[in-house]
N, C-alpha and C. Protein backbone atom coordinates (compact mmCIF):
# COMPACT_ATOMS: atom_id res chain seq x y z
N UNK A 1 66.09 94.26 91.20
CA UNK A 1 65.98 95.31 92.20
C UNK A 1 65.66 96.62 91.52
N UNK A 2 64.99 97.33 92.21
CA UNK A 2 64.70 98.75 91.54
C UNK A 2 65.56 99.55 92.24
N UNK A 3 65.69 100.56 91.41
CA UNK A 3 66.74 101.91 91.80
C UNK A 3 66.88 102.38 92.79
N UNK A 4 65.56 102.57 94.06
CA UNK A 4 64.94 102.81 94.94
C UNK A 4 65.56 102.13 95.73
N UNK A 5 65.85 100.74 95.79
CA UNK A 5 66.14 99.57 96.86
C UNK A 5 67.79 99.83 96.48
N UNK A 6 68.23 99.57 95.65
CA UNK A 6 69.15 100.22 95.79
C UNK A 6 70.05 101.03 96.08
N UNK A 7 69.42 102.47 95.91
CA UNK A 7 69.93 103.54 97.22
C UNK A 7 70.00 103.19 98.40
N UNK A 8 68.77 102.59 98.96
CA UNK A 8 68.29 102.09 100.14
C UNK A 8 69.21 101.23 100.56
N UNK A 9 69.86 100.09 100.20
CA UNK A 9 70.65 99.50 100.46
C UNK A 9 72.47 99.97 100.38
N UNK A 10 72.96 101.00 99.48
CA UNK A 10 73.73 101.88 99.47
C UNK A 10 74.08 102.86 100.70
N UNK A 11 72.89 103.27 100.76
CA UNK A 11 72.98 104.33 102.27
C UNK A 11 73.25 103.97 103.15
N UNK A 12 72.26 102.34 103.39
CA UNK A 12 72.56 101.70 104.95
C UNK A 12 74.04 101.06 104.79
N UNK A 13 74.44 100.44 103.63
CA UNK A 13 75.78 100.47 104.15
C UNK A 13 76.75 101.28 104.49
N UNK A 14 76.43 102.81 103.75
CA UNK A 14 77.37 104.07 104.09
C UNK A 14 77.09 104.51 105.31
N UNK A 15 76.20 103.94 105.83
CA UNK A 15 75.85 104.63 107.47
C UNK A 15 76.84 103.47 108.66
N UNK A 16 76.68 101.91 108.03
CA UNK A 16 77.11 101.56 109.06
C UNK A 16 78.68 101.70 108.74
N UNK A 17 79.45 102.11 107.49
CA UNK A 17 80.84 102.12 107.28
C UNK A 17 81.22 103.42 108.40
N UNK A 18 80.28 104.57 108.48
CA UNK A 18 80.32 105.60 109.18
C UNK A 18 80.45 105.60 110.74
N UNK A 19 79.39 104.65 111.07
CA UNK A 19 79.39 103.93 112.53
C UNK A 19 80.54 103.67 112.93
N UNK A 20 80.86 102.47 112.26
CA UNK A 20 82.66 101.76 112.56
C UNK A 20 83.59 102.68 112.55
N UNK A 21 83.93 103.67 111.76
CA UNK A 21 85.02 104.26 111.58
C UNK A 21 84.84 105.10 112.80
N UNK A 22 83.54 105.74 113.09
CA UNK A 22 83.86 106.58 113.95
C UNK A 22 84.05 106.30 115.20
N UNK A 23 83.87 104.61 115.56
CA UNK A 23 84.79 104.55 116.66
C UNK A 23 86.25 103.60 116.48
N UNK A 24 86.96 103.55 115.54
CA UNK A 24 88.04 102.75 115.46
C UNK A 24 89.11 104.14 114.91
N UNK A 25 90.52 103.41 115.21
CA UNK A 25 91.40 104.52 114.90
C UNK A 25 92.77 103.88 115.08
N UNK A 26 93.29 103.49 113.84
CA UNK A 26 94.44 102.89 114.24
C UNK A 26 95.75 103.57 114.65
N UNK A 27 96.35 102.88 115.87
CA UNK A 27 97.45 103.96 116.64
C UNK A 27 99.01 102.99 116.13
N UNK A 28 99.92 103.51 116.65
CA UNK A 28 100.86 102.59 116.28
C UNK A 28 101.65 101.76 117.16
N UNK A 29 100.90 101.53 118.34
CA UNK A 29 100.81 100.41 119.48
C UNK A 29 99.98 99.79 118.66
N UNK A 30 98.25 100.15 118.44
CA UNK A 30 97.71 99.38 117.48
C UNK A 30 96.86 99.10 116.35
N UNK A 31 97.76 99.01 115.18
CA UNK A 31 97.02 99.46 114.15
C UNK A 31 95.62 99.17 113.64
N UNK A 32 95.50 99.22 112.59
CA UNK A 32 93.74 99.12 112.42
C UNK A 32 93.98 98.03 111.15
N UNK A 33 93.39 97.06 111.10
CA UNK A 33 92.93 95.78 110.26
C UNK A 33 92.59 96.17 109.35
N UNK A 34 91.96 97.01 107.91
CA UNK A 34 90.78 97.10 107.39
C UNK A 34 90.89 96.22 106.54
N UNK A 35 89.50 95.65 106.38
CA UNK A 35 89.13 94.74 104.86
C UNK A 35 88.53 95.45 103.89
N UNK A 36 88.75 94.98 102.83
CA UNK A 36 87.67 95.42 101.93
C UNK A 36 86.88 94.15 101.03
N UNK A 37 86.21 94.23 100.68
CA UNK A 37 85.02 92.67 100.19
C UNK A 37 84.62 93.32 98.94
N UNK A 38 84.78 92.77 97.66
CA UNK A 38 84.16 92.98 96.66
C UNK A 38 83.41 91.84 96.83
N UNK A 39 82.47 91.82 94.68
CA UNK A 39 81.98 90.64 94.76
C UNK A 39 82.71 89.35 94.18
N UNK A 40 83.88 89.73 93.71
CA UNK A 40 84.95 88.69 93.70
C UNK A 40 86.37 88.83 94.32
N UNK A 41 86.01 89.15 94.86
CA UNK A 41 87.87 89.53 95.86
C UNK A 41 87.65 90.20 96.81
N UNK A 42 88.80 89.87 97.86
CA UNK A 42 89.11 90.08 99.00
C UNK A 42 90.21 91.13 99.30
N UNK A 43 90.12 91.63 100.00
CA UNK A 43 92.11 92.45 100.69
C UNK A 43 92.00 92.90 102.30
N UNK A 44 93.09 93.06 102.57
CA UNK A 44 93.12 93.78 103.48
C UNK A 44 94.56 94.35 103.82
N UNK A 45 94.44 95.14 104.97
CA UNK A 45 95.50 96.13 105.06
C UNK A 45 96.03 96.42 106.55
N UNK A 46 96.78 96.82 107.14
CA UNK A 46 96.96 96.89 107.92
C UNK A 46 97.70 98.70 108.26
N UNK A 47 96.86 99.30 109.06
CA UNK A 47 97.32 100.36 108.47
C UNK A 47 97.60 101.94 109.92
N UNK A 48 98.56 102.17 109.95
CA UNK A 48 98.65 103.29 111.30
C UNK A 48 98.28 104.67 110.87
N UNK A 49 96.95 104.57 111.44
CA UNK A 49 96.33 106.39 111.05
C UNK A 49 96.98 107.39 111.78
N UNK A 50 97.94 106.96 112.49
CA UNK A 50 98.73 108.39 113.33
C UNK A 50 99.97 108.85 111.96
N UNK A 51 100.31 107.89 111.35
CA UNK A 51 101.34 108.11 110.23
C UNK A 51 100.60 108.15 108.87
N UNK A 52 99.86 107.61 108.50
CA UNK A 52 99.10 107.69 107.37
C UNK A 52 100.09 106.62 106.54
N UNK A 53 100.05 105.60 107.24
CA UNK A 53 101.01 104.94 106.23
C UNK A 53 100.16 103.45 106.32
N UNK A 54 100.44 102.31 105.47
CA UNK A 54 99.59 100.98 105.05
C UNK A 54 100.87 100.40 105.78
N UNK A 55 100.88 99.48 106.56
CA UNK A 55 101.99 98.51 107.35
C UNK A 55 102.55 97.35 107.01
N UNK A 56 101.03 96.26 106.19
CA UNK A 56 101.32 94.84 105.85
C UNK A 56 99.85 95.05 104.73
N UNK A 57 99.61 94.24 104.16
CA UNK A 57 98.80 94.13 102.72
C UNK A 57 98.50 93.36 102.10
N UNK A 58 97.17 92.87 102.03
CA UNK A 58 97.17 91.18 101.53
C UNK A 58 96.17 90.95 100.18
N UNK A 59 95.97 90.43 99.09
CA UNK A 59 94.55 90.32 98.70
C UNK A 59 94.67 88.74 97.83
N UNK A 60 93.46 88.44 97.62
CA UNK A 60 93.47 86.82 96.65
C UNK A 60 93.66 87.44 95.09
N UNK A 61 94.02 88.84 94.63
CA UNK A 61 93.99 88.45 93.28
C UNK A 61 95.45 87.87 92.79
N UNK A 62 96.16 87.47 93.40
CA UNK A 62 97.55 86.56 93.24
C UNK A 62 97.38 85.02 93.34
N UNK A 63 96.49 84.83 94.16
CA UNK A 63 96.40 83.82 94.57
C UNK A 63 95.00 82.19 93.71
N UNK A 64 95.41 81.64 94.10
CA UNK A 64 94.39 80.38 93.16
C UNK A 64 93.38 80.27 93.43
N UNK A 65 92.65 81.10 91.50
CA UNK A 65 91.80 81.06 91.50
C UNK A 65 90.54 80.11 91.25
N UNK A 66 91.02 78.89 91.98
CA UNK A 66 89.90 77.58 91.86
C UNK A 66 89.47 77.49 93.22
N UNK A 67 90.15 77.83 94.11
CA UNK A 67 88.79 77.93 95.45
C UNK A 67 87.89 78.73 95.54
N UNK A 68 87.54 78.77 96.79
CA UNK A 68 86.05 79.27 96.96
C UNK A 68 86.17 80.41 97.73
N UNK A 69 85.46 81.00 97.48
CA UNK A 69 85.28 82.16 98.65
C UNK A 69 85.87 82.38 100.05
N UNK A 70 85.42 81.31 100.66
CA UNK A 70 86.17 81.34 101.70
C UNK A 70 87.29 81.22 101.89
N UNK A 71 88.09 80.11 101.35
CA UNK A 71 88.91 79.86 101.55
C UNK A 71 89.95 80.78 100.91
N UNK A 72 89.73 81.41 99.84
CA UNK A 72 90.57 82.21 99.48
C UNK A 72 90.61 83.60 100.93
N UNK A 73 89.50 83.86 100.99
CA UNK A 73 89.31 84.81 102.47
C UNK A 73 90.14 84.24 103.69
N UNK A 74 90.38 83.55 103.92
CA UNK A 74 91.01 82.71 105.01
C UNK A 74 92.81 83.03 104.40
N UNK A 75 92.71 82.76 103.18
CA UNK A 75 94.69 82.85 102.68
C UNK A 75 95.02 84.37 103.04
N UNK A 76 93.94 84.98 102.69
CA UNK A 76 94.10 86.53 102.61
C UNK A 76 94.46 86.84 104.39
N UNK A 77 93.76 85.92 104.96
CA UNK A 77 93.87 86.79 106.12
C UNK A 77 94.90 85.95 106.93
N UNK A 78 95.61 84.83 106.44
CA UNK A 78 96.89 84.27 106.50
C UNK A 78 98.07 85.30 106.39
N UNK A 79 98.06 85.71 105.35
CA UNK A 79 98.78 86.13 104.02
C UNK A 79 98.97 87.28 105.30
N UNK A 80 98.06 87.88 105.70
CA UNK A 80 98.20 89.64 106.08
C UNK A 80 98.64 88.95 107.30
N UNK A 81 98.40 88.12 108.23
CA UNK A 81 98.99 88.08 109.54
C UNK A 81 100.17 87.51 109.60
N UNK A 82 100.54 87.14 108.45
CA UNK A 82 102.15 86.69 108.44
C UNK A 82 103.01 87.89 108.52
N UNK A 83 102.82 89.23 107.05
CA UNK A 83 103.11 90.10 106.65
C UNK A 83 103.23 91.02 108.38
N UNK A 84 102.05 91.16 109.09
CA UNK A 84 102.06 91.76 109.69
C UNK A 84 102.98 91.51 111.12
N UNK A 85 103.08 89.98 111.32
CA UNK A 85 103.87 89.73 111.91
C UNK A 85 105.48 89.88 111.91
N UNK A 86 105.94 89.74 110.76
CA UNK A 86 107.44 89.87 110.59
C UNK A 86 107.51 91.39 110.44
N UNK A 87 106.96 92.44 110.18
CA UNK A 87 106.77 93.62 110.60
C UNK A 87 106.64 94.20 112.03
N UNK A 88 106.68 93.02 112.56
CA UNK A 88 106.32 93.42 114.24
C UNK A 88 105.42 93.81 114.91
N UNK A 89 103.97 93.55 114.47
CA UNK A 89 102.81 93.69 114.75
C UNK A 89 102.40 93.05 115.20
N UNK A 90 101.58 92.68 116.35
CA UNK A 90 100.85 91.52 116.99
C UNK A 90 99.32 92.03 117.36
N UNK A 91 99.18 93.01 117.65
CA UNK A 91 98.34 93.67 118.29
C UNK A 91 97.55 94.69 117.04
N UNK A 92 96.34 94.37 116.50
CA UNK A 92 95.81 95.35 115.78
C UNK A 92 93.76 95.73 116.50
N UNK A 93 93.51 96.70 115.21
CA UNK A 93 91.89 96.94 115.83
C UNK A 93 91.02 96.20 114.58
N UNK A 94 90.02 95.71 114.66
CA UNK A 94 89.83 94.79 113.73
C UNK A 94 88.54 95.92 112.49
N UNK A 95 88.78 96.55 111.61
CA UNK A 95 87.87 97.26 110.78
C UNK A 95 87.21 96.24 109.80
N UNK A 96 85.82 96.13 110.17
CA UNK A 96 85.27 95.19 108.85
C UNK A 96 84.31 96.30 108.18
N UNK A 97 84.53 97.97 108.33
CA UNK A 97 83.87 99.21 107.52
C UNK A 97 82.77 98.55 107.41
N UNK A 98 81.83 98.97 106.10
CA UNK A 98 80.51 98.65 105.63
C UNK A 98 80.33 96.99 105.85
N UNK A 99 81.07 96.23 105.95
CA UNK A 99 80.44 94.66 105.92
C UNK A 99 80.28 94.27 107.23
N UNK A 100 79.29 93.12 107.36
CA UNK A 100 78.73 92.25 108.16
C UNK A 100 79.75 91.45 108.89
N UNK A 101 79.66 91.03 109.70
CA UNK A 101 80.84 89.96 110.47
C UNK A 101 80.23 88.49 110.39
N UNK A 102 80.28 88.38 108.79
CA UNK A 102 79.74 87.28 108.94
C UNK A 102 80.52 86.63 107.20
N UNK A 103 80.32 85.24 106.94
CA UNK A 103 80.69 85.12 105.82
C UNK A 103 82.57 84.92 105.19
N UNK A 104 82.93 85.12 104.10
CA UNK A 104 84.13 86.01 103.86
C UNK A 104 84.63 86.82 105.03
N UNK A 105 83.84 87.87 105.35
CA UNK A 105 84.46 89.10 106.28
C UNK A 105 84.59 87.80 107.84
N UNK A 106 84.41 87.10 108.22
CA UNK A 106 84.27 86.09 109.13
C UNK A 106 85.45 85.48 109.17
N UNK A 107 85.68 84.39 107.96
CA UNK A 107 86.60 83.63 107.37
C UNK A 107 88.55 84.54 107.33
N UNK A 108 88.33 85.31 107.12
CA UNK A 108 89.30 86.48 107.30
C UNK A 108 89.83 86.73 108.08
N UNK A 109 88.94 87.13 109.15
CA UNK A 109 89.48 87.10 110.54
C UNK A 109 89.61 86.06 111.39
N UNK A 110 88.78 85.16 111.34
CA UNK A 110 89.52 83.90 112.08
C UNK A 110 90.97 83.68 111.95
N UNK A 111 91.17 83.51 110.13
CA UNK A 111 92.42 83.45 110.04
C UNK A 111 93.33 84.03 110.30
N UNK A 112 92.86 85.26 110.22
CA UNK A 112 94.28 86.35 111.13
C UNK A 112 94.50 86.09 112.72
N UNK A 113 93.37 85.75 113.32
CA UNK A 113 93.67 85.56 114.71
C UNK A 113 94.51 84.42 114.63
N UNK A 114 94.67 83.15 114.09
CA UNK A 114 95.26 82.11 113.90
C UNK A 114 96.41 82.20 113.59
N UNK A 115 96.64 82.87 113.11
CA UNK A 115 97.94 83.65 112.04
C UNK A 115 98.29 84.07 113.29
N UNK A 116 97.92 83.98 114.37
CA UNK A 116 98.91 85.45 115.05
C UNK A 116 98.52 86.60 116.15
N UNK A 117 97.57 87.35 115.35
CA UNK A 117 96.95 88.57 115.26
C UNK A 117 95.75 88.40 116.83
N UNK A 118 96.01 89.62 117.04
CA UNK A 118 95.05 89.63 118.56
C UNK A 118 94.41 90.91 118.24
N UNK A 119 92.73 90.82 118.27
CA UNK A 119 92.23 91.97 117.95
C UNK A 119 90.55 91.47 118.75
């Protein structure tokens, strides 16, 4: 890739992270989901922007590293809807920021809805 395509691809994701945020807002009836996606790891968070505080918290770098992508994405989003549940959360807003709803960022949330989680 050249430098060029690069920016290019940089920007459009800072535009659509910009998009999302500016209509999501986590309250503390219901908080906000966010993920974050590297290119080897997963997390997410659960988090009330009226307090500025993180609620429940999940990521695969604890976890076994001989699966695959997905499936580690799927523990993660186990992992956080358990956390978030015994915290007393049922109800969140689902933030997938700069990524696609597709993939990992996909796999994640299924599992949280499964887990629990209504978003």
């Amino acid at each position: 890739m050249t430098p060029k395509n690069i920016q290019k691809k940089r920007a459009q994701a800072e535009r659509r992270a910009i998009r999302t945020r500016a209509k999501i807002s986590g309250t503390t009836e219901r908080p906000r989901l966010s993920i974050f996606r590297s290119s080897k790891h997963m997390s997410a968070q659960v988090i009330d922007d009226t307090k500025g505080k993180t609620l429940a918290s999940a990521s695969d770098l604890k976890m076994d590293a001989k699966k695959t992508g997905l499936e580690l994405a799927a523990m993660v989003g186990q992992e956080v809807a358990a956390k978030a549940k015994a915290a007393g959360i049922t109800k969140v807003v689902f933030d997938k920021g700069q990524f696609r709803f597709h993939g990992r960022v996909k796999a994640l949330a299924e599992a949280a809805r499964e887990g629990g989680l209504v978003f």
